[in-house]
C-alpha atoms as a PDB file:
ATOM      1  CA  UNK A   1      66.679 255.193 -79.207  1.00  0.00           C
ATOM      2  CA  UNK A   2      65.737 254.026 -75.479  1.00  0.00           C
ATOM      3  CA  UNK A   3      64.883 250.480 -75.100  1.00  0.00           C
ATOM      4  CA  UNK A   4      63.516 248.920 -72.894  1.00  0.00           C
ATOM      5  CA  UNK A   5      65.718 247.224 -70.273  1.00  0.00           C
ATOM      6  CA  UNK A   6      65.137 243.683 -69.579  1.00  0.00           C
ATOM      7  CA  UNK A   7      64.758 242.893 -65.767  1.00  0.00           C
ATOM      8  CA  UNK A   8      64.220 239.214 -66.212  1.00  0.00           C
ATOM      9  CA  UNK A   9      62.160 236.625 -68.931  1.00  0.00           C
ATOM     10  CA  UNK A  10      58.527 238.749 -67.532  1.00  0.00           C
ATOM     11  CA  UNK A  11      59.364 241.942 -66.977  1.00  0.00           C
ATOM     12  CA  UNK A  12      61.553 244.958 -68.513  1.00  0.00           C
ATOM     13  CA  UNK A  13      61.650 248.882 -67.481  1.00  0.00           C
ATOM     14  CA  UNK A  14      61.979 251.676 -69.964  1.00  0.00           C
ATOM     15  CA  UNK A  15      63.061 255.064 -68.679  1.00  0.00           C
ATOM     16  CA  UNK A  16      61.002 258.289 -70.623  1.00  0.00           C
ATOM     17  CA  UNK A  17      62.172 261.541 -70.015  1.00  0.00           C
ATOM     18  CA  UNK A  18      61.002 263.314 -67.434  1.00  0.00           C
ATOM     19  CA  UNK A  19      62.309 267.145 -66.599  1.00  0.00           C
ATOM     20  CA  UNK A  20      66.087 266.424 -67.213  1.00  0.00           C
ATOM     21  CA  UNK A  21      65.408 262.985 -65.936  1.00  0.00           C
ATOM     22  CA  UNK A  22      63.502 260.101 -66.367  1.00  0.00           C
ATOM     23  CA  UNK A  23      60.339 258.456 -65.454  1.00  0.00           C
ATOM     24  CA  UNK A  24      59.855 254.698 -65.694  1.00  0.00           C
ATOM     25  CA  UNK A  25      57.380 252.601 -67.982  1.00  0.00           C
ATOM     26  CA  UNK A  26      56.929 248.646 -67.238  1.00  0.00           C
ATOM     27  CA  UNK A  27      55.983 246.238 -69.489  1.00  0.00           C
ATOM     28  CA  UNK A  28      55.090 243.050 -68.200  1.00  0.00           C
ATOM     29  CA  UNK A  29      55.226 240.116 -71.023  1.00  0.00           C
ATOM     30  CA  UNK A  30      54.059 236.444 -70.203  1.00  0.00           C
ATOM     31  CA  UNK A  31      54.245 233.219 -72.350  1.00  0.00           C
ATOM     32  CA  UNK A  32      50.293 233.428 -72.741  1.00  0.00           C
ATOM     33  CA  UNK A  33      50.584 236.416 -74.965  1.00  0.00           C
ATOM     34  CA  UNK A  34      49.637 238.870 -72.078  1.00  0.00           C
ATOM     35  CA  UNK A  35      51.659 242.227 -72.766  1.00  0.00           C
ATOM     36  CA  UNK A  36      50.558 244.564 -69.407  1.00  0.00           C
ATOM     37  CA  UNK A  37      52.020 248.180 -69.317  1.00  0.00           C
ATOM     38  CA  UNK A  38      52.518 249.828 -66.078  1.00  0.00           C
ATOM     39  CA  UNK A  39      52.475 253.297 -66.038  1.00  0.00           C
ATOM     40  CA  UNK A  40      52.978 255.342 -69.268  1.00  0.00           C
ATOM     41  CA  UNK A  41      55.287 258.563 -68.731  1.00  0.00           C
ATOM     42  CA  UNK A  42      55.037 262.322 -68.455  1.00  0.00           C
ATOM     43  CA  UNK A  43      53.233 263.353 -71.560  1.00  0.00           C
ATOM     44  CA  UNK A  44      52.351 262.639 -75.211  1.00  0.00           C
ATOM     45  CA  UNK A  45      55.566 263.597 -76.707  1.00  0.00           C
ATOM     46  CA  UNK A  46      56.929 260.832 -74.905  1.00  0.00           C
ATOM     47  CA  UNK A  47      54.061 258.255 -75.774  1.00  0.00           C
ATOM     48  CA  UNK A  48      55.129 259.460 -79.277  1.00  0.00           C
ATOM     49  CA  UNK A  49      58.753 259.712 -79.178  1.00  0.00           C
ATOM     50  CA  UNK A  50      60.210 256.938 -77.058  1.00  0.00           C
ATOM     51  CA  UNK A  51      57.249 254.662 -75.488  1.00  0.00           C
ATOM     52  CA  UNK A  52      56.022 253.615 -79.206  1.00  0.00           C
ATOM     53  CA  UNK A  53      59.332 253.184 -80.787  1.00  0.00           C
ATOM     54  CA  UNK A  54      60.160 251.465 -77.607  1.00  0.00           C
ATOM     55  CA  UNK A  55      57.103 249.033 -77.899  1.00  0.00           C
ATOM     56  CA  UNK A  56      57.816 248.085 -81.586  1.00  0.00           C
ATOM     57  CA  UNK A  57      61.078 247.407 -80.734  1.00  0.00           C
ATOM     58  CA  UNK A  58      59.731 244.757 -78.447  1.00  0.00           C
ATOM     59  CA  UNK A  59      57.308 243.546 -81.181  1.00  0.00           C
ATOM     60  CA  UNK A  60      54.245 244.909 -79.958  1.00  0.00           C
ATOM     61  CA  UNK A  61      52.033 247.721 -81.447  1.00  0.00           C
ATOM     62  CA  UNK A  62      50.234 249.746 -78.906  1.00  0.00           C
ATOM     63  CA  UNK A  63      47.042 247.518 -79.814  1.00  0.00           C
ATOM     64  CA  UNK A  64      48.849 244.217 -78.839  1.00  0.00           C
ATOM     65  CA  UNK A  65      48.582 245.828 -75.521  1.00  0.00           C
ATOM     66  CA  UNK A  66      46.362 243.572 -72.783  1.00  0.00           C
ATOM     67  CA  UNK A  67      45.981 246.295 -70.321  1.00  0.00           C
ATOM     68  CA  UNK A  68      46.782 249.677 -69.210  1.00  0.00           C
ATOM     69  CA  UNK A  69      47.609 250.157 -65.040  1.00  0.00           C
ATOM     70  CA  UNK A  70      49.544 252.481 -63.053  1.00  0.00           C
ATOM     71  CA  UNK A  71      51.115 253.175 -59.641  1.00  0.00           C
ATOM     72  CA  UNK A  72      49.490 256.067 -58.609  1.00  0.00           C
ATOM     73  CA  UNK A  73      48.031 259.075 -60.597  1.00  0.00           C
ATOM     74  CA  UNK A  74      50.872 261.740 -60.666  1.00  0.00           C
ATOM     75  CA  UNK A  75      51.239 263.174 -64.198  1.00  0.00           C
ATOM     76  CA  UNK A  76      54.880 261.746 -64.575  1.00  0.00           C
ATOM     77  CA  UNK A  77      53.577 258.447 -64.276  1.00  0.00           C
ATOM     78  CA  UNK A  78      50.296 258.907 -66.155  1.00  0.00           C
ATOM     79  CA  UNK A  79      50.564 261.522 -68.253  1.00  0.00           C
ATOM     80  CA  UNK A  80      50.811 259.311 -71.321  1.00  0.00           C
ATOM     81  CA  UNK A  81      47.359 258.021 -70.542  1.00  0.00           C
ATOM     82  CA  UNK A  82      45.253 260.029 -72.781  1.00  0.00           C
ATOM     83  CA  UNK A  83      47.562 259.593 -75.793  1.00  0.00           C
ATOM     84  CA  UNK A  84      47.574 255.583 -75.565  1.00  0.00           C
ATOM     85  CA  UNK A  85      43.822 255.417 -75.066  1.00  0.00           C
ATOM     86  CA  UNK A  86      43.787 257.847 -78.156  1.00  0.00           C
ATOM     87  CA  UNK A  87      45.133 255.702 -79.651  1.00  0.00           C
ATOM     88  CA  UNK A  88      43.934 252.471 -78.596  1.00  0.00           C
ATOM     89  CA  UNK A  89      40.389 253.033 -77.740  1.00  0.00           C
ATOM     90  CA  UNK A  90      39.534 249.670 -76.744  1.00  0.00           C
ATOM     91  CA  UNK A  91      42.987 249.004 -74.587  1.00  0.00           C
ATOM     92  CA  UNK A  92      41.658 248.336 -71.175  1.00  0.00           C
ATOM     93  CA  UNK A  93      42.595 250.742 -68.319  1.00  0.00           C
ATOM     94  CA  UNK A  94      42.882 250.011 -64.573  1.00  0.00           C
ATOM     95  CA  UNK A  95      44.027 251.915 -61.131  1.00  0.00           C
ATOM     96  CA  UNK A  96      43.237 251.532 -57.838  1.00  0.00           C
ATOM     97  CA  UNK A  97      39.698 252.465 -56.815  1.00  0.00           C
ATOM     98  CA  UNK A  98      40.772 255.356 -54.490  1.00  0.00           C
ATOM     99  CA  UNK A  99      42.513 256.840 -57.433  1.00  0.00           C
ATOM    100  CA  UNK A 100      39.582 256.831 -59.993  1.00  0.00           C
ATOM    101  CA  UNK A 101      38.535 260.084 -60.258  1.00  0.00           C
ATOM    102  CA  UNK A 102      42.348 261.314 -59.559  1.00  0.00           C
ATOM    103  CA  UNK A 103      42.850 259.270 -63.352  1.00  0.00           C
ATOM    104  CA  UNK A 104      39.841 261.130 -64.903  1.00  0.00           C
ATOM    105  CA  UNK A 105      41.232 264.803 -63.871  1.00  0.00           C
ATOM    106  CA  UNK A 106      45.187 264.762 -63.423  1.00  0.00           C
ATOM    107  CA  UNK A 107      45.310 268.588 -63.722  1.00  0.00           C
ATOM    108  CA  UNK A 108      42.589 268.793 -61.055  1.00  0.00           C
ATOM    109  CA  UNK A 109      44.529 267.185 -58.424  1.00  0.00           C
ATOM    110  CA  UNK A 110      48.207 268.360 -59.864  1.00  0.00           C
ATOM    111  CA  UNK A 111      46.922 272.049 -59.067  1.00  0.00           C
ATOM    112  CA  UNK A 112      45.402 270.951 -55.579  1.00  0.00           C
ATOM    113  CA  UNK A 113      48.542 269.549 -54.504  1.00  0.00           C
ATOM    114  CA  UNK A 114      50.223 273.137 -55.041  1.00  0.00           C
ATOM    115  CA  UNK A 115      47.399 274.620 -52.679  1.00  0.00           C
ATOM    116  CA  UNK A 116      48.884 273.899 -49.313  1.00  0.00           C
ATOM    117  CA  UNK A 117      52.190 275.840 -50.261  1.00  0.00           C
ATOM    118  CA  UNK A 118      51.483 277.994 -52.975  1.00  0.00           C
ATOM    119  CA  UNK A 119      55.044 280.316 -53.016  1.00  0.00           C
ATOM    120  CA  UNK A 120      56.739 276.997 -52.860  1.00  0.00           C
ATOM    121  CA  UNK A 121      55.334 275.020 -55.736  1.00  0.00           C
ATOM    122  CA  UNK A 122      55.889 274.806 -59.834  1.00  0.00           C
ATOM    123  CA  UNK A 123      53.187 276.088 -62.168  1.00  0.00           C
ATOM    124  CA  UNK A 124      50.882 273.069 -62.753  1.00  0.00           C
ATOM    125  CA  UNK A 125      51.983 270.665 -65.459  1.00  0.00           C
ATOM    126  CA  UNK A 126      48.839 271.938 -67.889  1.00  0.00           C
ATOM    127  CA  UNK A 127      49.078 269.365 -70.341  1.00  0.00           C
ATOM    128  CA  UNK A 128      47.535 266.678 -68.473  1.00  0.00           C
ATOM    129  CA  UNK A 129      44.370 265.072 -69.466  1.00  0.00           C
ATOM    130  CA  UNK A 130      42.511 262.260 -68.062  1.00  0.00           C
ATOM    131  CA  UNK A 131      40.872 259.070 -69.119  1.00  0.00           C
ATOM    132  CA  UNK A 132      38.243 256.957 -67.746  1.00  0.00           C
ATOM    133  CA  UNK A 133      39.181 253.760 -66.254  1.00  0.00           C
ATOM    134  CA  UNK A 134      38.234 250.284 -67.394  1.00  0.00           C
ATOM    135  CA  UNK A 135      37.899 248.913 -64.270  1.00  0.00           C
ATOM    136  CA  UNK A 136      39.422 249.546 -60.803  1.00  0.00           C
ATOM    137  CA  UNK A 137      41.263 247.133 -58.396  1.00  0.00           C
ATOM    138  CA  UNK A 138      41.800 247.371 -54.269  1.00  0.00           C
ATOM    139  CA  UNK A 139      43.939 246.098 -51.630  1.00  0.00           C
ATOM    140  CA  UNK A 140      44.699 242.330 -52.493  1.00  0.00           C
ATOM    141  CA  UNK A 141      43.268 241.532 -55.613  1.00  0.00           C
ATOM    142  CA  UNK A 142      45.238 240.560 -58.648  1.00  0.00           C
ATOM    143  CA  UNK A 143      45.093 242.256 -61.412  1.00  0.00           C
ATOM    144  CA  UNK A 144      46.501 240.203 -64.873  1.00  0.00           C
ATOM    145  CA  UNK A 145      48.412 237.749 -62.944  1.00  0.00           C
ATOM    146  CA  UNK A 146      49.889 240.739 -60.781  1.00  0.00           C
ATOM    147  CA  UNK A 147      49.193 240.674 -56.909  1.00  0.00           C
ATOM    148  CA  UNK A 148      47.911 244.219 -56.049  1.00  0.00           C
ATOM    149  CA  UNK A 149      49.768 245.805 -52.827  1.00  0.00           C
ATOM    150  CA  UNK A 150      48.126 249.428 -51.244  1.00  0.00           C
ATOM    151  CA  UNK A 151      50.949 251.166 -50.292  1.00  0.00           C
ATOM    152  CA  UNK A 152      50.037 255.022 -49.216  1.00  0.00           C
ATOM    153  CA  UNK A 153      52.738 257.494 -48.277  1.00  0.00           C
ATOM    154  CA  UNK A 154      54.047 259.436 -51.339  1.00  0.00           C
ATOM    155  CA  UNK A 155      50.414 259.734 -52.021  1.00  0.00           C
ATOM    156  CA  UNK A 156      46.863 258.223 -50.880  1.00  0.00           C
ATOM    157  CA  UNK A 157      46.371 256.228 -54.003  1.00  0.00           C
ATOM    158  CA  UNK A 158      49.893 254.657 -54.579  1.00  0.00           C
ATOM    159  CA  UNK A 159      50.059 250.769 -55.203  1.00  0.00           C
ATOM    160  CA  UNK A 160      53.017 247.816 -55.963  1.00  0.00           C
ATOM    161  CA  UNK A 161      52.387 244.924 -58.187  1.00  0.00           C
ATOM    162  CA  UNK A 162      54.093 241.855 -57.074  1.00  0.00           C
ATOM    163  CA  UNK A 163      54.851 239.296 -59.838  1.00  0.00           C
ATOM    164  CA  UNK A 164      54.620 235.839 -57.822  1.00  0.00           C
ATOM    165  CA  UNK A 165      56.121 234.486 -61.396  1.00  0.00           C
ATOM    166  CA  UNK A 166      59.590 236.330 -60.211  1.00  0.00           C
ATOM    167  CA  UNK A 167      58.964 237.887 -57.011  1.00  0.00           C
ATOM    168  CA  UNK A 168      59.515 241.222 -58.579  1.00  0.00           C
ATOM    169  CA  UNK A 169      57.704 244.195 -57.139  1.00  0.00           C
ATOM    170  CA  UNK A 170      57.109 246.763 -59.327  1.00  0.00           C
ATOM    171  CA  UNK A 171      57.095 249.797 -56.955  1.00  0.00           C
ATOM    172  CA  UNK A 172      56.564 253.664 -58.983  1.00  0.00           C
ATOM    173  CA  UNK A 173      57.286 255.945 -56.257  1.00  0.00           C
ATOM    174  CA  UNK A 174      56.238 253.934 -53.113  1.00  0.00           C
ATOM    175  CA  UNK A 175      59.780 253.496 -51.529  1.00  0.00           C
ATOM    176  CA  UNK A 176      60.770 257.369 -51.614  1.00  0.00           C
ATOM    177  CA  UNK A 177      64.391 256.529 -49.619  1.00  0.00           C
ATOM    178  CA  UNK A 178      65.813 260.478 -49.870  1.00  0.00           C
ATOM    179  CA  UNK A 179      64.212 260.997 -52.805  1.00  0.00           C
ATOM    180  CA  UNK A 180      65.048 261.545 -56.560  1.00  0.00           C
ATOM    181  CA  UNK A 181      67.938 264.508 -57.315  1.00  0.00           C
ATOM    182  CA  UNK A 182      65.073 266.685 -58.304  1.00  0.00           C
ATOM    183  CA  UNK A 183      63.295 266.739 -55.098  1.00  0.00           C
ATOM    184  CA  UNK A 184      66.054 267.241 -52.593  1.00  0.00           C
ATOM    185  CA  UNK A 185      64.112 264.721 -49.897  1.00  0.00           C
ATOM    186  CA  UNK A 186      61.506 262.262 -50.020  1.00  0.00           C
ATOM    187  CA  UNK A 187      58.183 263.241 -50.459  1.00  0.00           C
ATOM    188  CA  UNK A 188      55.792 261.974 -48.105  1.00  0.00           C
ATOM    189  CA  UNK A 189      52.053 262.370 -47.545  1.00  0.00           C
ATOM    190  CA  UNK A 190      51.237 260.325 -45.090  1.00  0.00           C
ATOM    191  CA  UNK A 191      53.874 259.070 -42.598  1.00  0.00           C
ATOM    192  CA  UNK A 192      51.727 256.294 -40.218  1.00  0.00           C
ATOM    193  CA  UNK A 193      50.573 254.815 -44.102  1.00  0.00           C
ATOM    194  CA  UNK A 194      54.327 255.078 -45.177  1.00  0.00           C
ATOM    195  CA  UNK A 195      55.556 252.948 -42.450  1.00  0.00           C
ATOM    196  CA  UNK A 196      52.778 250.590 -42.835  1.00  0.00           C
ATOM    197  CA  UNK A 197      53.503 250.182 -46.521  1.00  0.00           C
ATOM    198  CA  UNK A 198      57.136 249.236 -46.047  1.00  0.00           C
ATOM    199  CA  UNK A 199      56.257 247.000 -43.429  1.00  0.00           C
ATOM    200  CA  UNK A 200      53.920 245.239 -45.209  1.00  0.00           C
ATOM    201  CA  UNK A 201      56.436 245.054 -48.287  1.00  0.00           C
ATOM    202  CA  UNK A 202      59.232 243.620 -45.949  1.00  0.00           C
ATOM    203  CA  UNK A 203      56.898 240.720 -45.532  1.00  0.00           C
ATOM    204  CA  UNK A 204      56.436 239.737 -49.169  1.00  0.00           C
ATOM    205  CA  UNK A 205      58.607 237.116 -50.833  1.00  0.00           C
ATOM    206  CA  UNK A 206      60.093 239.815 -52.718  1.00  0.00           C
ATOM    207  CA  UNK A 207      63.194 239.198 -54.950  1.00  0.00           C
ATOM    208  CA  UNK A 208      63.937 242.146 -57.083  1.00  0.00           C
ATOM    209  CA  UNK A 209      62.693 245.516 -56.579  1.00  0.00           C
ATOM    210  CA  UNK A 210      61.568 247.553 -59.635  1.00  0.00           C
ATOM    211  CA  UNK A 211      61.364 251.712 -59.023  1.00  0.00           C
ATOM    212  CA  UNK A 212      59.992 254.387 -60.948  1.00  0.00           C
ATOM    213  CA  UNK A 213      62.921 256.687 -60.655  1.00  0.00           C
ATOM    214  CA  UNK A 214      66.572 256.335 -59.433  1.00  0.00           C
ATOM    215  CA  UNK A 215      66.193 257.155 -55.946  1.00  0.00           C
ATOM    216  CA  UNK A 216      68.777 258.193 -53.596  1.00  0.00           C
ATOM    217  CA  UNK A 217      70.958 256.846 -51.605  1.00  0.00           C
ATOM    218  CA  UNK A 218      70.614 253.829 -53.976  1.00  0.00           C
ATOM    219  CA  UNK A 219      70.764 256.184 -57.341  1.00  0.00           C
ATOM    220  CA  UNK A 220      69.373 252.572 -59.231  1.00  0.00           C
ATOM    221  CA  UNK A 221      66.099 251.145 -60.435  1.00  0.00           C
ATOM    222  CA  UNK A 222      66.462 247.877 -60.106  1.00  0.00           C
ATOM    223  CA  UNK A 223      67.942 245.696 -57.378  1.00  0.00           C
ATOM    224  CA  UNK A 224      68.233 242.190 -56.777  1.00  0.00           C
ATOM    225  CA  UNK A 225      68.060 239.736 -53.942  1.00  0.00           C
ATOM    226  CA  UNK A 226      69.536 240.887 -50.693  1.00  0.00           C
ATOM    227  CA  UNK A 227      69.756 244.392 -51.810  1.00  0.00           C
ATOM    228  CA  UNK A 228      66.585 244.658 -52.718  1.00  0.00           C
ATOM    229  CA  UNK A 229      65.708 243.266 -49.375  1.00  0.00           C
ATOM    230  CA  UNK A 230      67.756 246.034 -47.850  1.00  0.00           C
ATOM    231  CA  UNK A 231      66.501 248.882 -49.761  1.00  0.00           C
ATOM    232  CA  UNK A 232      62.906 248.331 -48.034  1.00  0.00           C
ATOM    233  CA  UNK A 233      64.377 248.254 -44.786  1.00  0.00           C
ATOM    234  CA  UNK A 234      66.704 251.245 -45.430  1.00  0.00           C
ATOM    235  CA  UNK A 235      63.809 253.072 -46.725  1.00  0.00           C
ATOM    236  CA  UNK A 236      61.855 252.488 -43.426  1.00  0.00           C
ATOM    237  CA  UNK A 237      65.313 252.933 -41.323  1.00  0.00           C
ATOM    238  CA  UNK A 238      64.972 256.316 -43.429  1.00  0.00           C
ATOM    239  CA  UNK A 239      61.737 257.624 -41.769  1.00  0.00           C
ATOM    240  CA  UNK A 240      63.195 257.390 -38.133  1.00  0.00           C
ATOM    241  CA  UNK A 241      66.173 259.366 -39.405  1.00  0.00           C
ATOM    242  CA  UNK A 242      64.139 261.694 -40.773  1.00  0.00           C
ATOM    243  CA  UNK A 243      62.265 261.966 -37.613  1.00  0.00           C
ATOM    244  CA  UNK A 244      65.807 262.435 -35.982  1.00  0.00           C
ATOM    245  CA  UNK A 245      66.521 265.575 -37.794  1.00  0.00           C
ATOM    246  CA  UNK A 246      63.401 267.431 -38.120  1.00  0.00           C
ATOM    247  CA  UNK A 247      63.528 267.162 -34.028  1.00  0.00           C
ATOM    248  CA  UNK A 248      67.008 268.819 -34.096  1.00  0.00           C
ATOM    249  CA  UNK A 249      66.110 271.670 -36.303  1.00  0.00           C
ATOM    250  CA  UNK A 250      63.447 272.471 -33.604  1.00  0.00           C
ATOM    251  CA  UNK A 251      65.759 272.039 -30.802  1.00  0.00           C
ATOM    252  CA  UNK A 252      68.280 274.375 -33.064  1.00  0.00           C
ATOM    253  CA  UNK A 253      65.314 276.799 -32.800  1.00  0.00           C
ATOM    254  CA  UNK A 254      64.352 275.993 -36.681  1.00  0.00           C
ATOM    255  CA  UNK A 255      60.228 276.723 -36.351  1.00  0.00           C
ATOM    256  CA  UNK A 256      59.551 277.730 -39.543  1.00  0.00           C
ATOM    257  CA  UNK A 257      58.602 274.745 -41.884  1.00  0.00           C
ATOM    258  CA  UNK A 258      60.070 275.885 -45.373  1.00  0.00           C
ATOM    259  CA  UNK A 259      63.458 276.559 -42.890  1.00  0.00           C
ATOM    260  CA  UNK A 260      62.934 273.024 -41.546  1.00  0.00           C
ATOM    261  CA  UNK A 261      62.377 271.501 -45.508  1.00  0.00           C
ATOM    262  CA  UNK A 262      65.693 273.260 -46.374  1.00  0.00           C
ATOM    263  CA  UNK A 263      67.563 271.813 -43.033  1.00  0.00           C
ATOM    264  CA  UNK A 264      66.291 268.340 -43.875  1.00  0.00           C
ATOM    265  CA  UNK A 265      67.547 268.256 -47.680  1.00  0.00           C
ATOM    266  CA  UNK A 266      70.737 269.429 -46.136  1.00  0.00           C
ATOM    267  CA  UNK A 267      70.813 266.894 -43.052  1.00  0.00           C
ATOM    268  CA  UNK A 268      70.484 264.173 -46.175  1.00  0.00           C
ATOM    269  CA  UNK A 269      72.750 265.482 -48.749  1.00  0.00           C
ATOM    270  CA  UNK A 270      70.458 266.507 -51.122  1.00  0.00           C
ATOM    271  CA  UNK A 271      70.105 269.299 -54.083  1.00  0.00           C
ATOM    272  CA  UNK A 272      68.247 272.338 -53.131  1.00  0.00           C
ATOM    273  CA  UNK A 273      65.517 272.405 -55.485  1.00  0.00           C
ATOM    274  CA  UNK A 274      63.794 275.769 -56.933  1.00  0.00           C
ATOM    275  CA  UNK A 275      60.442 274.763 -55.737  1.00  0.00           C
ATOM    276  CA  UNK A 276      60.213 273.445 -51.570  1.00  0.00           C
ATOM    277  CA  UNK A 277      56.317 271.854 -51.923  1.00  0.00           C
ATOM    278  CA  UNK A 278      57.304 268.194 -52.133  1.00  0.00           C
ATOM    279  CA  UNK A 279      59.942 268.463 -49.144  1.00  0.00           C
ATOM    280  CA  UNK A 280      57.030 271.108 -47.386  1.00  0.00           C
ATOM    281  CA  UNK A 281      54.330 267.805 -47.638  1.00  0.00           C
ATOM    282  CA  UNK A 282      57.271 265.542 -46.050  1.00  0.00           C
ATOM    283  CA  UNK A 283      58.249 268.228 -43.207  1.00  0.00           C
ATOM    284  CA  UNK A 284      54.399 268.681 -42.474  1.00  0.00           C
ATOM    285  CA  UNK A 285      53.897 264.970 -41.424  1.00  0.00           C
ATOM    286  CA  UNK A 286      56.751 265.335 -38.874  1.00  0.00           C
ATOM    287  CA  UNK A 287      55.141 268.090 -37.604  1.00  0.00           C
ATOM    288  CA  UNK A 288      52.112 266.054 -37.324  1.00  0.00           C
ATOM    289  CA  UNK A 289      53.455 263.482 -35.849  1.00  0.00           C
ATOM    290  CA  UNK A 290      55.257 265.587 -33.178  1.00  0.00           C
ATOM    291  CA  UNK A 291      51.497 267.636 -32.320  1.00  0.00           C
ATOM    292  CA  UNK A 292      52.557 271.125 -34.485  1.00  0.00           C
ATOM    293  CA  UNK A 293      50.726 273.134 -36.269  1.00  0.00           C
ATOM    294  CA  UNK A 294      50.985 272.254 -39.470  1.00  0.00           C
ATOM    295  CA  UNK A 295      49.771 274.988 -41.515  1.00  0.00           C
END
């Protein structure tokens, strides 16, 4: 049975699968009583098969449960939503206000996401269903003892949680590096935000970094002290490369964006995988920020 790993005394990470991998679930635990999930998997079967077992392991019934966040609204990280507010009607949900109505309709925005490449994305994931939030949170605020961070770039609506207990930041997919081994390349949606993001992060008293997959080059989910001081600023490092080598596919005579998506997973050492959209959104804001079209 997974269990979940213990970080340190406030904080532990369990790892539900996810497509032949896994996606992370945090569970935040304080002296008070306060038991805070972040994040709840890809889908009910995992609520069911490994997030419950997981919870009574730790003593707590999905009830015990103070509240309900996430990082962002993709359906590996909230996809177990609707089953824990199933079953816990009264268990208080919260995301960030931009991603509100992105937490009532997952499907809605898991197909939209496919629009802008069609012949290079997956068949949405149709199981997803949505809830309706609590109560939302922005920029700043803390949320059950957690200090909320805005940190766009994989997506519009992504956030950290900083524990000032620990200084552990609890990131989901905010600091993409190259990537998980499903995706070939990072996945980016909004370079300028991105940067911003990291650079803000680099400024926090942060002491261990907590991520929602194993991303590469660092292939871990947690890290500790200095080298979880140098992931962010590998991770920003990262975008300039990545800058570096969508300008040398052009000046290779590489115009053609799904051409330039498969140059940069090669450039970085990555797997080539069956669908190009996620590397397609990454390539795009390159183009952007070089003045191409990019449609």
């Amino acid at each position: 049975m997974e269990k979940f790993e213990r970080i340190n005394d406030t904080v532990s990470l369990l790892k539900t699968p996810f497509c032949g991998s896994w996606s992370g679930v945090v569970l935040v635990r304080r002296t008070s009583g306060e038991a805070i999930l972040i994040d709840s998997g890809a889908n009910t079967e995992a609520v069911d098969t490994v997030l419950l077992p997981a919870l009574r392991a730790e003593g707590l019934d999905p009830d015990a449960l103070t509240a309900l966040l996430c990082t962002h609204t993709h359906g590996d990280h909230v996809g177990g939503h609707f089953r824990l507010r199933e079953l816990c009607p009264a268990l208080p949900c919260g995301v960030l206000e931009s991603g509100a109505d992105k937490l009532r309709d997952p499907l809605k925005y898991n197909k939209l996401i496919r629009v802008p490449f069609p012949e290079h994305s997956p068949p949405p994931s149709d199981g997803l269903r949505g809830i309706e939030p609590c109560f939302t949170f922005r920029d700043g605020e803390t949320v059950c003892g957690l200090q909320v961070i805005a940190t766009p770039g994989h997506d519009s609506d992504c956030v950290c949680f900083l524990d000032p207990e620990t200084g552990t930041l609890l990131t989901g997919d905010s600091i993409q590096g190259n990537g998980t081994e499903l995706q070939g390349c990072g996945l980016c949606m909004d370079l300028p935000g991105y940067r911003r993001a990291l650079r803000t992060l680099l400024a926090k008293p942060v002491r261990t970094v907590v991520t929602g997959h194993a991303y590469l080059p660092w292939g871990k989910a947690v890290l500790h002290g200095e080298n979880a001081r140098k992931m962010l600023r590998e991770a920003l490092e990262l975008t300039e490369t990545y800058g570096i080598i969508i300008r040398e596919a052009l000046a290779n005579g590489i115009t053609d964006p799904a051409e330039e998506a498969e140059y940069l997973i090669r450039a970085v050492h990555g797997t080539m995988p069956p669908f190009l959209f996620m590397a397609l959104f990454t390539v795009r804001e390159y183009r952007k920020e070089l003045g191409l079209n990019v449609e």
